[in-house]
Protein backbone atom coordinates (compact mmCIF):
# COMPACT_ATOMS: atom_id res chain seq x y z
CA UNK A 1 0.00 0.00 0.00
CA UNK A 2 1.42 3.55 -0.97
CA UNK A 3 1.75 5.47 2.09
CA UNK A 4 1.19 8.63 0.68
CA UNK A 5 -2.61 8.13 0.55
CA UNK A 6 -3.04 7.19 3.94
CA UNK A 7 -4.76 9.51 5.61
CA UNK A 8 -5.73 8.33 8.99
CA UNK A 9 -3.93 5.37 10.96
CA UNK A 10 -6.28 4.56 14.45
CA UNK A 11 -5.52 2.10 16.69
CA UNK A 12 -9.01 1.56 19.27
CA UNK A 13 -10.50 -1.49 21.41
CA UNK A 14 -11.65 -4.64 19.68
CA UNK A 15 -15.51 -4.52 20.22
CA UNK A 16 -18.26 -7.41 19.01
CA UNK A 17 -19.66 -5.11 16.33
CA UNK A 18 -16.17 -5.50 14.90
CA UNK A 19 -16.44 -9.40 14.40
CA UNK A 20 -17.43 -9.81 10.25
CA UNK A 21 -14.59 -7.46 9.43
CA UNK A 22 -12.29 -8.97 11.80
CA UNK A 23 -13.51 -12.55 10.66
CA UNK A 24 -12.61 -11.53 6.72
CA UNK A 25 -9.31 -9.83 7.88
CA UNK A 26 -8.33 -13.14 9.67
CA UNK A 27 -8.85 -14.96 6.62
CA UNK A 28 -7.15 -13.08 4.86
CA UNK A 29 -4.25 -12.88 7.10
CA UNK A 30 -3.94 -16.86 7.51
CA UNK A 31 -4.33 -17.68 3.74
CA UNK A 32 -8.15 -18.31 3.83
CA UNK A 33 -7.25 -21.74 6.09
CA UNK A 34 -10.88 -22.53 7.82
CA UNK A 35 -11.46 -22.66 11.52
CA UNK A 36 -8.10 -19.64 12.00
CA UNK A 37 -10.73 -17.10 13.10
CA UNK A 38 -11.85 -16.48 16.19
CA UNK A 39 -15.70 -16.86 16.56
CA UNK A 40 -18.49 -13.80 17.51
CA UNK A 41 -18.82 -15.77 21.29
CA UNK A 42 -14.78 -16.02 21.69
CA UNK A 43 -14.75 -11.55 20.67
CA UNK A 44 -17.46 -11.03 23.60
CA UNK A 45 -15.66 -13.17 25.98
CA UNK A 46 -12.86 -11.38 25.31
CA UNK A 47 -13.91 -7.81 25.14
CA UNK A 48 -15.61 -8.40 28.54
CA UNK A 49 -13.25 -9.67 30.70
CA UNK A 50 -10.21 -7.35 29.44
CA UNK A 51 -10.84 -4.97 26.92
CA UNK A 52 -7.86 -3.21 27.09
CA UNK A 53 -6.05 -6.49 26.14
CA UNK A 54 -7.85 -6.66 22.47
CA UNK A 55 -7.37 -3.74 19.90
CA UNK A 56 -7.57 -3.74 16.53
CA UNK A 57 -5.40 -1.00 14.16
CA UNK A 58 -7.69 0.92 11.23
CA UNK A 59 -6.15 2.52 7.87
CA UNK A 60 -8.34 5.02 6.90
CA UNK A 61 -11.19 3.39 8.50
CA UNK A 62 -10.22 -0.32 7.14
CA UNK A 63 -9.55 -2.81 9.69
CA UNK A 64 -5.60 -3.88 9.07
CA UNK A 65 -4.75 -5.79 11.90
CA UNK A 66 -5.57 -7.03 15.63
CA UNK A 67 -3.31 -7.95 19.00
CA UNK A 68 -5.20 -10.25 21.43
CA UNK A 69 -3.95 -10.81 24.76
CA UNK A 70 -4.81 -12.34 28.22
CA UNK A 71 -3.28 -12.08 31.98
CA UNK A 72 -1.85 -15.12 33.09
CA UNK A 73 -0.57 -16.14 36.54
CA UNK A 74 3.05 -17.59 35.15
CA UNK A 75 3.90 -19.49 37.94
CA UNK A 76 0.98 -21.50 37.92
CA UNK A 77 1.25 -21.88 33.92
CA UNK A 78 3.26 -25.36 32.89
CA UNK A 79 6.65 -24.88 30.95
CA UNK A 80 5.92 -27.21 28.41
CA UNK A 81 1.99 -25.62 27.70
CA UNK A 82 0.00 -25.71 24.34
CA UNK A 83 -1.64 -22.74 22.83
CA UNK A 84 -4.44 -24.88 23.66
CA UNK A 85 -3.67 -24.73 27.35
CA UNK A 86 -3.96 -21.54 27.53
CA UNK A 87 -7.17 -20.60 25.88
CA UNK A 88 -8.96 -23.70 27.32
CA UNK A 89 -11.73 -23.43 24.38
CA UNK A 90 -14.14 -20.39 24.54
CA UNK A 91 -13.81 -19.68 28.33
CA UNK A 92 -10.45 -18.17 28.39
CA UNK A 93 -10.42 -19.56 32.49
CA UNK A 94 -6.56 -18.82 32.22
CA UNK A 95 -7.24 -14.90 32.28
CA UNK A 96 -6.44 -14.04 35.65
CA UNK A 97 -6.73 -10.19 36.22
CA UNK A 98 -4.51 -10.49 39.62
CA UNK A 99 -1.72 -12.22 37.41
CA UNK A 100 1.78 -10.60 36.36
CA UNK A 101 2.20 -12.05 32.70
CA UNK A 102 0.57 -10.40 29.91
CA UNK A 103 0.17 -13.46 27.43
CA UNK A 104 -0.29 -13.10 23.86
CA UNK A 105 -2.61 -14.89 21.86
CA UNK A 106 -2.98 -13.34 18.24
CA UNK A 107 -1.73 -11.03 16.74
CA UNK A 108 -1.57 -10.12 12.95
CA UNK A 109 -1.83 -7.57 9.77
CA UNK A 110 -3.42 -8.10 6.57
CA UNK A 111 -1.23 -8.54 4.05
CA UNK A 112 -2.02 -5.95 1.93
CA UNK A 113 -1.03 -3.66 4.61
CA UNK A 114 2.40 -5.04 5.73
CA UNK A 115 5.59 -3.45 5.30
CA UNK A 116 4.31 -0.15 6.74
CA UNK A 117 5.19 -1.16 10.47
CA UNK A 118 1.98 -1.59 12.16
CA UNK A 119 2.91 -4.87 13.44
CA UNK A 120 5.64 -2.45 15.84
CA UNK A 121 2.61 -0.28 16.68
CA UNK A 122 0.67 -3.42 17.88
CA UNK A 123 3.53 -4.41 20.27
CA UNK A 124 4.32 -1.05 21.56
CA UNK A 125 0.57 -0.77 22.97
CA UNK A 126 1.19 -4.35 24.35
CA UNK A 127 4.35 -2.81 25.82
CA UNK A 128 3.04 0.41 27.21
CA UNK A 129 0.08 -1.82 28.42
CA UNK A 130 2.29 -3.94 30.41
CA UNK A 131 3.70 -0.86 31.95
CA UNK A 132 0.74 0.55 33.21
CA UNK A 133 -0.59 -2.34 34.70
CA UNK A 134 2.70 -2.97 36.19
CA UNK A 135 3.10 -6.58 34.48
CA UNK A 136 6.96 -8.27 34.67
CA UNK A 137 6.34 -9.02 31.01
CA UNK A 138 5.01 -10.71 28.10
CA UNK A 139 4.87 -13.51 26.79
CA UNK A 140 3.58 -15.84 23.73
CA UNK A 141 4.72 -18.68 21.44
CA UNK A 142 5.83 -17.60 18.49
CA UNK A 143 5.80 -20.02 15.15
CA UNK A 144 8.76 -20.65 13.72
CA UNK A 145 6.86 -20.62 9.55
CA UNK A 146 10.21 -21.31 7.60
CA UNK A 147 11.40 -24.33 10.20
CA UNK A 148 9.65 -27.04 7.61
CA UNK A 149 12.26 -26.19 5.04
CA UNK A 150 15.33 -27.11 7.79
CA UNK A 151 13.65 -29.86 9.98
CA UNK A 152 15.73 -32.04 8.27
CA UNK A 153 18.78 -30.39 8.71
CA UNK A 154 18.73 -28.56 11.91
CA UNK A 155 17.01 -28.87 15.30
CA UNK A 156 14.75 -26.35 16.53
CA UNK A 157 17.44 -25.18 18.71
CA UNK A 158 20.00 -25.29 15.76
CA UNK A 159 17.41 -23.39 13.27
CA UNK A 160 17.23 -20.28 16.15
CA UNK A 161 20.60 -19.56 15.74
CA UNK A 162 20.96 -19.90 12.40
CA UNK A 163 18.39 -17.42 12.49
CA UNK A 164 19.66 -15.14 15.11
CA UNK A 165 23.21 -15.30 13.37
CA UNK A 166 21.23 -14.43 10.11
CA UNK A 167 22.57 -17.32 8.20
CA UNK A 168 18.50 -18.21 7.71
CA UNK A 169 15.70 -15.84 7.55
CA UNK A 170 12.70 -16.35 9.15
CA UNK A 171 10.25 -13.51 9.12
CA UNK A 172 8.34 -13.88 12.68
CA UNK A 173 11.34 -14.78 14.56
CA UNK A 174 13.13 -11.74 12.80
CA UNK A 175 10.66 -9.56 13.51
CA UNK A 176 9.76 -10.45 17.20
CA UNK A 177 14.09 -10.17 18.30
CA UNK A 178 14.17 -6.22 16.55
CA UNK A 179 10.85 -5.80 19.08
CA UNK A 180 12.99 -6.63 21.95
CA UNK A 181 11.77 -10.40 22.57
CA UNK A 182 13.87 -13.07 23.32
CA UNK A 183 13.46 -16.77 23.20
CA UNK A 184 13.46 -18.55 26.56
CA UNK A 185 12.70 -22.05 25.32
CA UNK A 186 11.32 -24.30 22.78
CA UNK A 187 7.92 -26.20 23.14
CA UNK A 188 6.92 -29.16 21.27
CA UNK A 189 3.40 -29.68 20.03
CA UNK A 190 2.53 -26.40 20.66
CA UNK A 191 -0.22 -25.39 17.91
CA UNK A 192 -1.61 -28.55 16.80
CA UNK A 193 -1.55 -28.76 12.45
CA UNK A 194 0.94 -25.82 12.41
CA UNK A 195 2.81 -27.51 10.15
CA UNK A 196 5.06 -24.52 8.70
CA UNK A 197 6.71 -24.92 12.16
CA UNK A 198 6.23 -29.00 12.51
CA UNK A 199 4.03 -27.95 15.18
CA UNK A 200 6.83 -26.25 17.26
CA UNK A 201 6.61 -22.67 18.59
CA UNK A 202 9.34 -20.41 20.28
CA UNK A 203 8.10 -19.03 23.69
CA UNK A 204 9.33 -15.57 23.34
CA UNK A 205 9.20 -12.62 26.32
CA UNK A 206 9.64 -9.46 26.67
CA UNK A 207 10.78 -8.21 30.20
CA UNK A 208 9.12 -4.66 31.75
CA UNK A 209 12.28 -3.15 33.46
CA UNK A 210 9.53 -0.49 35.27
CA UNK A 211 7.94 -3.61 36.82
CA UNK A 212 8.13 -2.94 40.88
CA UNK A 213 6.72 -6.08 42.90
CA UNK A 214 4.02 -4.88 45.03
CA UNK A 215 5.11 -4.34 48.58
CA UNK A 216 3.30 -4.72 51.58
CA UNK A 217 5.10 -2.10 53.43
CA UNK A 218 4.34 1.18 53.66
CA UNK A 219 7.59 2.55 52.47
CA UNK A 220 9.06 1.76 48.83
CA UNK A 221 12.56 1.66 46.40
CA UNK A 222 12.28 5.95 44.94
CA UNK A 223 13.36 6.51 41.47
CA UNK A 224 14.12 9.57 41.31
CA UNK A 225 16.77 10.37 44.29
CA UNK A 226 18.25 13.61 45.56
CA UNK A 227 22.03 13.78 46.19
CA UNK A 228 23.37 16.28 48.59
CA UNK A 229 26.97 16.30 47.78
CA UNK A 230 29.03 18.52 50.42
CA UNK A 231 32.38 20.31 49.40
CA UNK A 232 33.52 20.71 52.50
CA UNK A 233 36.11 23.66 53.79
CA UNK A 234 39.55 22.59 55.35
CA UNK A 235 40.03 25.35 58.22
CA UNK A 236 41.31 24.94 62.26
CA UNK A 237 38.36 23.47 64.55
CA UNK A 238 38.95 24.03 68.07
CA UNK A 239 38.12 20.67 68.75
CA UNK A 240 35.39 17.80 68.12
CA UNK A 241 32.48 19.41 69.19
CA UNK A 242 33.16 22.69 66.51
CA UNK A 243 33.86 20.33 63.90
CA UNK A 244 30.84 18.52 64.10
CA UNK A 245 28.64 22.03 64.58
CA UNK A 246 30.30 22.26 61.28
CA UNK A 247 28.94 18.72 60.46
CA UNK A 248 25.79 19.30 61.56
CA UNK A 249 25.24 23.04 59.65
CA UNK A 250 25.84 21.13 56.21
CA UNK A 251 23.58 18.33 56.97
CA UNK A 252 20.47 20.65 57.75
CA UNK A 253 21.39 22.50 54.59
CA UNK A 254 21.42 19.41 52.06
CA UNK A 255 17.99 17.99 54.15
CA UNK A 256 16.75 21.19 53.92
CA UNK A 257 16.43 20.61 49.97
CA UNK A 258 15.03 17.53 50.81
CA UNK A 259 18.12 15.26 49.28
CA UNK A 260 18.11 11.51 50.09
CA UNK A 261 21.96 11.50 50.67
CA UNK A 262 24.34 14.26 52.47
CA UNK A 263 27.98 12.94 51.19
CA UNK A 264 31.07 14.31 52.71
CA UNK A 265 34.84 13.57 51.47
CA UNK A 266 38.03 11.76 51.95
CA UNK A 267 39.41 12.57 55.81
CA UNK A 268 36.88 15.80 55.95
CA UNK A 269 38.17 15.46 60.18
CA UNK A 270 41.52 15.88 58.79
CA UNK A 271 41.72 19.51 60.74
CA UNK A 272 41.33 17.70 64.46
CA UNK A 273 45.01 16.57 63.56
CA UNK A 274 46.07 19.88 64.49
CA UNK A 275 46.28 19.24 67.91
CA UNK A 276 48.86 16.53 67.24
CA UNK A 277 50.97 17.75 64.94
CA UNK A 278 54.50 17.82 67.17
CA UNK A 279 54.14 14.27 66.77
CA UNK A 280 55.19 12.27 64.12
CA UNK A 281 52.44 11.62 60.97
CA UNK A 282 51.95 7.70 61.72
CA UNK A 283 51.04 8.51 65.25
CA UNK A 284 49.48 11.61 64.83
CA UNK A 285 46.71 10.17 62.23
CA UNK A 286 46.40 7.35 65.10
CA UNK A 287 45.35 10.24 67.26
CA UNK A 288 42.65 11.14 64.66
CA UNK A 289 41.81 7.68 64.62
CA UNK A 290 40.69 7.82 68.33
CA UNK A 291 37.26 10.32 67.15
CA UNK A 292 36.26 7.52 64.39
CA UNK A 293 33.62 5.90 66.63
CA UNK A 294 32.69 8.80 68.75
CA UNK A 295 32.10 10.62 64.74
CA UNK A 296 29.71 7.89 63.36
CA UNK A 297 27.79 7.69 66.76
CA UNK A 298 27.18 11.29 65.92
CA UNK A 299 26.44 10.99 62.04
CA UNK A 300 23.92 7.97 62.80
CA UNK A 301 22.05 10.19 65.62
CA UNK A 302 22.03 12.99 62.69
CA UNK A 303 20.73 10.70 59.86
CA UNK A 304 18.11 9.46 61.93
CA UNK A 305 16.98 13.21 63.19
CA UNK A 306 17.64 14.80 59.99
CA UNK A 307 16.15 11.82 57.93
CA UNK A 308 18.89 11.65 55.25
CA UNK A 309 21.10 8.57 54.72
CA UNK A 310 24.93 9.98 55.00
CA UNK A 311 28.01 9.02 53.48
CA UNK A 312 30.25 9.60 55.53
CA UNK A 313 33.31 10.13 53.29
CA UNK A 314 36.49 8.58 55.06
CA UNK A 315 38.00 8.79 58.42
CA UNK A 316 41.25 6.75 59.43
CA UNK A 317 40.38 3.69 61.80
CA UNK A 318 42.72 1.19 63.84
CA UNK A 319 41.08 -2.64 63.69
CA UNK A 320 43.96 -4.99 65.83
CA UNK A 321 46.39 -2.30 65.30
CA UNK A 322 46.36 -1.98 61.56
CA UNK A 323 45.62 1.60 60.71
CA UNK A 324 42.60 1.38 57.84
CA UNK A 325 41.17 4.16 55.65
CA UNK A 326 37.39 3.39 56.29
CA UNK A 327 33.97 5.29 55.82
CA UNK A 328 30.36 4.52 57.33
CA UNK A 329 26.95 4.55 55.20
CA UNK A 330 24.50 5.63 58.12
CA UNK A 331 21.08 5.05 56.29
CA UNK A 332 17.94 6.63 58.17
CA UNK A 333 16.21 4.17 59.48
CA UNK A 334 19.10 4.24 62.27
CA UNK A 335 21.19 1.04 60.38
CA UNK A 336 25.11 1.05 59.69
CA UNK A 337 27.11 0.01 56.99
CA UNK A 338 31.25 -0.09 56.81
CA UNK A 339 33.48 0.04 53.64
CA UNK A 340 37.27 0.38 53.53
CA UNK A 341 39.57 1.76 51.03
CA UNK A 342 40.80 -1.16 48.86
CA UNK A 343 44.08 0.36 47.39
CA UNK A 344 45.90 2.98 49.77
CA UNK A 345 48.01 5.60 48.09
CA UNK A 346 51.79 5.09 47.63
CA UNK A 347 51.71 8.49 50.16
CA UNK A 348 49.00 7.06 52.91
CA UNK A 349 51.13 3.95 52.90
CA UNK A 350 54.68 5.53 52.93
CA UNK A 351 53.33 8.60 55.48
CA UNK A 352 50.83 6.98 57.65
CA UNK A 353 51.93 3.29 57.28
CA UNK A 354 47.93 2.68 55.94
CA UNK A 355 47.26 -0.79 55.04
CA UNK A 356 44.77 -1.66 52.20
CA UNK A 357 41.07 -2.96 53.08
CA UNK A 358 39.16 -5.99 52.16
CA UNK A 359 35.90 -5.53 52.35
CA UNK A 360 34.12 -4.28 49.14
CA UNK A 361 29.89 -5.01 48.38
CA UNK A 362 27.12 -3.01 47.73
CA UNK A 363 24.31 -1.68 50.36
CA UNK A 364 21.10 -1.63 49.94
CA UNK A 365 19.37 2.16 50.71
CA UNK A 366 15.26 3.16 50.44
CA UNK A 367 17.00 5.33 47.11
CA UNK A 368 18.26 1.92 45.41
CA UNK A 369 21.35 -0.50 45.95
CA UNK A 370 24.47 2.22 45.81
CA UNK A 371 28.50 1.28 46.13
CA UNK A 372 31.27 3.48 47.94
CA UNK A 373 35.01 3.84 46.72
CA UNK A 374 37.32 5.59 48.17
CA UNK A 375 39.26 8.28 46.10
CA UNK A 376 42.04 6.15 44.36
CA UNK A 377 39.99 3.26 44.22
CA UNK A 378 37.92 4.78 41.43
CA UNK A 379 41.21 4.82 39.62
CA UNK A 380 40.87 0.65 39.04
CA UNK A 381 37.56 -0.30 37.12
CA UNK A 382 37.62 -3.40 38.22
CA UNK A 383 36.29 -2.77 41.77
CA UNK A 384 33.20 -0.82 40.33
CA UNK A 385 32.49 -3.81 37.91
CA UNK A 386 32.04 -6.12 40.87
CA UNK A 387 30.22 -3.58 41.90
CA UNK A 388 27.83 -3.18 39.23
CA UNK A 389 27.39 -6.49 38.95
CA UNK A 390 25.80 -6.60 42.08
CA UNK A 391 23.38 -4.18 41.22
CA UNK A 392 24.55 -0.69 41.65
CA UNK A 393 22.40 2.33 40.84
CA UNK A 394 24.57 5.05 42.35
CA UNK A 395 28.61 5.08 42.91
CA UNK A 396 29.34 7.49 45.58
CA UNK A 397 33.61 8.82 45.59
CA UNK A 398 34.88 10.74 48.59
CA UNK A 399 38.24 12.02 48.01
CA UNK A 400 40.97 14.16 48.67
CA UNK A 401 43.29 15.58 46.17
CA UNK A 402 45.70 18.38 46.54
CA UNK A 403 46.99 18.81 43.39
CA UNK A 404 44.59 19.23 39.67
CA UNK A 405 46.45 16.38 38.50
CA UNK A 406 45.38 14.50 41.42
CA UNK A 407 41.85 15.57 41.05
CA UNK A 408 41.75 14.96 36.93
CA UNK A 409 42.82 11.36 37.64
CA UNK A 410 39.25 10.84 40.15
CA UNK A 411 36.86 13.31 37.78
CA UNK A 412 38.07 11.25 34.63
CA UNK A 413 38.16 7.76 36.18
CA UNK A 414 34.80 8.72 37.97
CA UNK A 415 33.44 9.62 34.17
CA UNK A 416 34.44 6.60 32.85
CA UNK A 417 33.12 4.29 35.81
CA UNK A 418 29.74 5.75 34.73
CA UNK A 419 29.89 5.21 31.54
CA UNK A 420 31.17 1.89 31.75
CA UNK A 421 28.77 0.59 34.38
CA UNK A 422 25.67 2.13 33.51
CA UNK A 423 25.42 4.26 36.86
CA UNK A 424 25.61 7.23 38.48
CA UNK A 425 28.49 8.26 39.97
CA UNK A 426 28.90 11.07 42.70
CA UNK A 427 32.21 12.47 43.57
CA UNK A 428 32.71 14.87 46.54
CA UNK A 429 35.76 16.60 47.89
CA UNK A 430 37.42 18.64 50.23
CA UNK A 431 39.11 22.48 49.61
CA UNK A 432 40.97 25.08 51.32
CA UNK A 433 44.58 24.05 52.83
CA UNK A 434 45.69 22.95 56.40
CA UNK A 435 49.11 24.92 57.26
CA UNK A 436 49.00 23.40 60.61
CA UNK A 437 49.01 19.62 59.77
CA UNK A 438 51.82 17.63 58.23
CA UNK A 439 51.03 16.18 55.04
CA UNK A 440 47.85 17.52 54.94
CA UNK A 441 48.87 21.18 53.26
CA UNK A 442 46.58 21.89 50.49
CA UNK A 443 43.25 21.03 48.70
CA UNK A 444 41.75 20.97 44.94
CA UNK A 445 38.50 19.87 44.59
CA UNK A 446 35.07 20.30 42.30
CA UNK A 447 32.39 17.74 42.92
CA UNK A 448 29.75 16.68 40.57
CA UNK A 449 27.70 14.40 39.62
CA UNK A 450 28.37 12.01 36.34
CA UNK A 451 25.93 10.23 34.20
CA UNK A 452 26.15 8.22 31.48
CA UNK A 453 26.61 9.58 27.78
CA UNK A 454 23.10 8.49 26.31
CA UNK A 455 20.11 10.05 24.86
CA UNK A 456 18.32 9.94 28.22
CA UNK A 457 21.36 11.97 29.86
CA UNK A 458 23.23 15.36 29.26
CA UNK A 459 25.32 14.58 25.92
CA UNK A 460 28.87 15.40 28.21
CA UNK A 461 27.62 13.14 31.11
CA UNK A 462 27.73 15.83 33.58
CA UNK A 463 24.53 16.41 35.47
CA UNK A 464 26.09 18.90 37.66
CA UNK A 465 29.25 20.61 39.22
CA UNK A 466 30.65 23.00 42.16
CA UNK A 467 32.68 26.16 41.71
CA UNK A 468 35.95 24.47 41.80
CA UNK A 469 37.53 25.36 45.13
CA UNK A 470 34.81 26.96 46.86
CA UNK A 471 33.20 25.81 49.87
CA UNK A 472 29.26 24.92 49.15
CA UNK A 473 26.86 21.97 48.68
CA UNK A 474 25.83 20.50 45.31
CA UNK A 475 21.95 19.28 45.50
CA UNK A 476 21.28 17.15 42.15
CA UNK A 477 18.46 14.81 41.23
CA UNK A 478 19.06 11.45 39.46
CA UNK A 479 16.62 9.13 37.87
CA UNK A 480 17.49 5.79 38.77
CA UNK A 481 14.60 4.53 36.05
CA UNK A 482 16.37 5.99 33.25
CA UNK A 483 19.09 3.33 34.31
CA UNK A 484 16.69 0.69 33.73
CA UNK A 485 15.96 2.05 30.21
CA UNK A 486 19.35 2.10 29.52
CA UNK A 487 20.45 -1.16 30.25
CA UNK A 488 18.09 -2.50 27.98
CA UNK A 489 17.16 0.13 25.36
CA UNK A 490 20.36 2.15 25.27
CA UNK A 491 22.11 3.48 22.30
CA UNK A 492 25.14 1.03 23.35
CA UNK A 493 24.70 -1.75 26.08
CA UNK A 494 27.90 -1.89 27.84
CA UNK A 495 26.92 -4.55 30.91
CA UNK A 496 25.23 -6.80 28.54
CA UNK A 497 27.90 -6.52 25.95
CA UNK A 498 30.47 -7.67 27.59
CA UNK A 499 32.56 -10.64 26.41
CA UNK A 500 31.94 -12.53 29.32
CA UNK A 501 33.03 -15.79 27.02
CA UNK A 502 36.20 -14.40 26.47
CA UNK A 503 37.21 -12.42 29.84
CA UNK A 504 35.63 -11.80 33.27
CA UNK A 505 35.74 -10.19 36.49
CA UNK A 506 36.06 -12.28 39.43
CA UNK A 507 36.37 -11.93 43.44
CA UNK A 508 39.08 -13.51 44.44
CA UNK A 509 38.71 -12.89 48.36
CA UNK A 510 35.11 -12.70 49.94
């Protein structure tokens, strides 16, 4: 058909009054083969228990194609099921309107009105419908009409990737892998005389990446989450209690925006080392040291009465007499988390005689499942792979840089992690200068707040910055659905791209 004279493409609901011009448009559709169309009693059984599930799509009036579908309780559906299973005759009893599979059960165009993509149109209302009643997906068994001409030669598994690989075309299984379904098995005796396909079918699905499992509890997973990132000012405290008024003003200010996280840097209690500084660096960080516990007491009584989770950046910690760089995730319900600083800088090591940590996994928040490394641990992709392999929405990177070399090396590697792991990543840091503590002179810093470089997300992957240098708070908002988009529907895939046949990342120590 010449798609210059059509003037009017409408998709609406299947209704009975339809069911002569949907019976001729079967036949045509199925090569005029008797008993393919569905009869007047099966449209108002259909219509009446879900409507929304049967639409037909018009050409200037002209009925061109249909989509019928059912809900299905999956788990309660057999692996190896029929077409006749699942229709059980004119009933339909398999519709279940409390189930989480949308099931397909026709679909097709008239021929003289393929090649102008309606089919697509069909499945993106099945889609969108799915969506909206928050279903994990759909499903149906899709024929397999050039298998007949290969049975001989291949298996039905052998014939899908021949297909897949584009070594053999086949026109339904072609078209239903560009719509985003993918096979999940093969089922024998499926549509009984469908002998195109020797009577085989291809379940196909389609997976709803906005599905949420209904919860029971009052509280729930937010997608779009507020990030308070806190640039924080090196200056002389005159002791604990000053420092954390300091602490304290920065929290109400990023709560007071309503963010979901307050993040504060690398050693941000660096100044309290001022006190100690006749002595020599290793013990004098040991001094700091002794405020770790009485600190995270005080951030866990603040995320609770502020109700923000807080990362706490990085404070130095003594565990059996090893000196560890370590932060604390205090989420709001009152819980604690720990992380360490896998890989120590040549400097924390020589200085401070640090030792590396051990302990690397992600923590589940109310905002999504986020991951903490510490400054130069950004600097080795690996760590954020394992990472994102478990799951990771948000990557949150406390450091502390003194030089712009320093601080390219995080911003660029911090880029990069997001990009490469489909995530955000959050990177806050410390400014100003310390004259009166050893090896703690000066600071560069600008945090932000990375995305990845997709249609979805700023073009430069930047969703926002600090002045460089200046103390202030960043407050940014990031999607966590778009995420799920991505990973599926993004211009590039990188998680599910990977060569995972030819190299991996592994865990060597749990």
């Amino acid at each position: 058909m010449d798609e210059q004279k059509i003037e009017n493409i409408e998709l609406s609901f299947l209704t009975v009054g339809d069911f002569e011009e949907l019976k001729t448009a079967t036949l045509e559709a199925y090569g005029g083969v008797l008993n393919s169309y569905w009869k007047k009693e099966h449209i108002a059984r259909l219509t009446s228990i879900f409507s929304e599930g049967q639409v037909v799509i018009r050409i200037d009036g002209q009925l061109a194609g249909c989509a019928l579908s059912l809900i299905v309780d999956y788990d309660k559906i057999d692996d190896n099921h029929t077409y006749a299973d699942i229709i059980e005759g004119d009933k339909f009893k398999n519709h279940d309107p409390e189930g989480d599979v949308l099931y397909g059960i026709d679909v097709f165009i008239k021929p003289e009105f393929r090649g102008l993509r309606l089919g697509r149109r069909l499945y993106d209302y099945r889609k969108e419908l799915c969506e909206n009643l928050n279903l994990k997906g759909i499903v149906f068994g899709g024929r397999m009409p050039n298998y007949h001409k290969y049975k001989d030669l291949y298996s039905p598994k052998e014939y899908i990737q021949k297909v897949k690989h584009k070594e053999i075309h086949d026109p339904v299984l072609n078209f239903q892998t560009s719509n985003d379904f993918h096979p999940i098995r093969i089922i024998k005796g499926y549509l009984e005389g469908d002998s195109a396909s020797s009577e085989y079918a291809v379940l196909m699905e389609w997976d709803n990446i906005y599905y949420t499992k209904p919860s029971k509890k009052a509280s729930s997973v937010k997608t779009v989450v507020r990030l308070g990132l806190i640039q924080w000012q090196m200056r002389p405290y005159d002791g604990l209690d000053d420092l954390m008024q300091q602490v304290e003003y920065f929290i109400d200010s990023v709560s007071a925006y309503r963010s979901d996280f307050a993040v504060f840097p690398e050693f941000f209690n660096a100044p309290l080392m001022a006190k100690y500084n006749h002595m020599h660096e290793p013990q004098a960080i040991r001094e700091l040291a002794g405020y770790t516990k009485v600190i995270v007491e005080k951030l866990q009584q603040l995320s609770i009465s502020y109700n923000i989770n807080i990362i706490s950046g990085s404070m130095p910690e003594v565990v059996d007499d090893v000196l560890y760089n370590v932060g604390y995730l205090c989420r709001r319900d009152g819980s604690l988390e720990r992380y360490e600083k896998i890989h120590v800088t040549p400097d924390e090591a020589k200085v401070w005689g640090m030792q590396n940590g051990n302990q690397l996994k992600t923590f589940e928040t109310d905002c999504g499942k986020i991951g903490v490394l510490i400054c130069y641990d950004s600097e080795f992709p690996e760590l954020s792979r394992l990472l994102a392999d478990e799951g990771m929405d948000i990557l949150f990177v406390p450091f502390l840089t003194d030089t712009q070399n320093g601080y390219s090396r995080v911003r660029l590697c911090a880029q990069a992690r997001a990009v490469e792991n489909e995530c955000y990543v959050a990177i806050a840091g410390s400014v100003g200068n310390l004259p009166n503590v050893n090896n703690m002179d000066i600071q560069y810093a600008q945090s932000a707040v990375f995305t990845p470089c997709d249609f979805s997300f700023p073009s430069n992957g930047i969703k926002a910055e600090a002045t460089t240098n200046t103390e202030m708070i960043l407050v940014a908002d990031v999607d966590l659905s778009l995420l799920r988009e991505l990973h599926s529907f993004g211009a590039v895939k990188n998680l599910k791209d990977r060569r995972k046949d030819f190299y991996d990342v592994i865990r060597v120590k749990e």
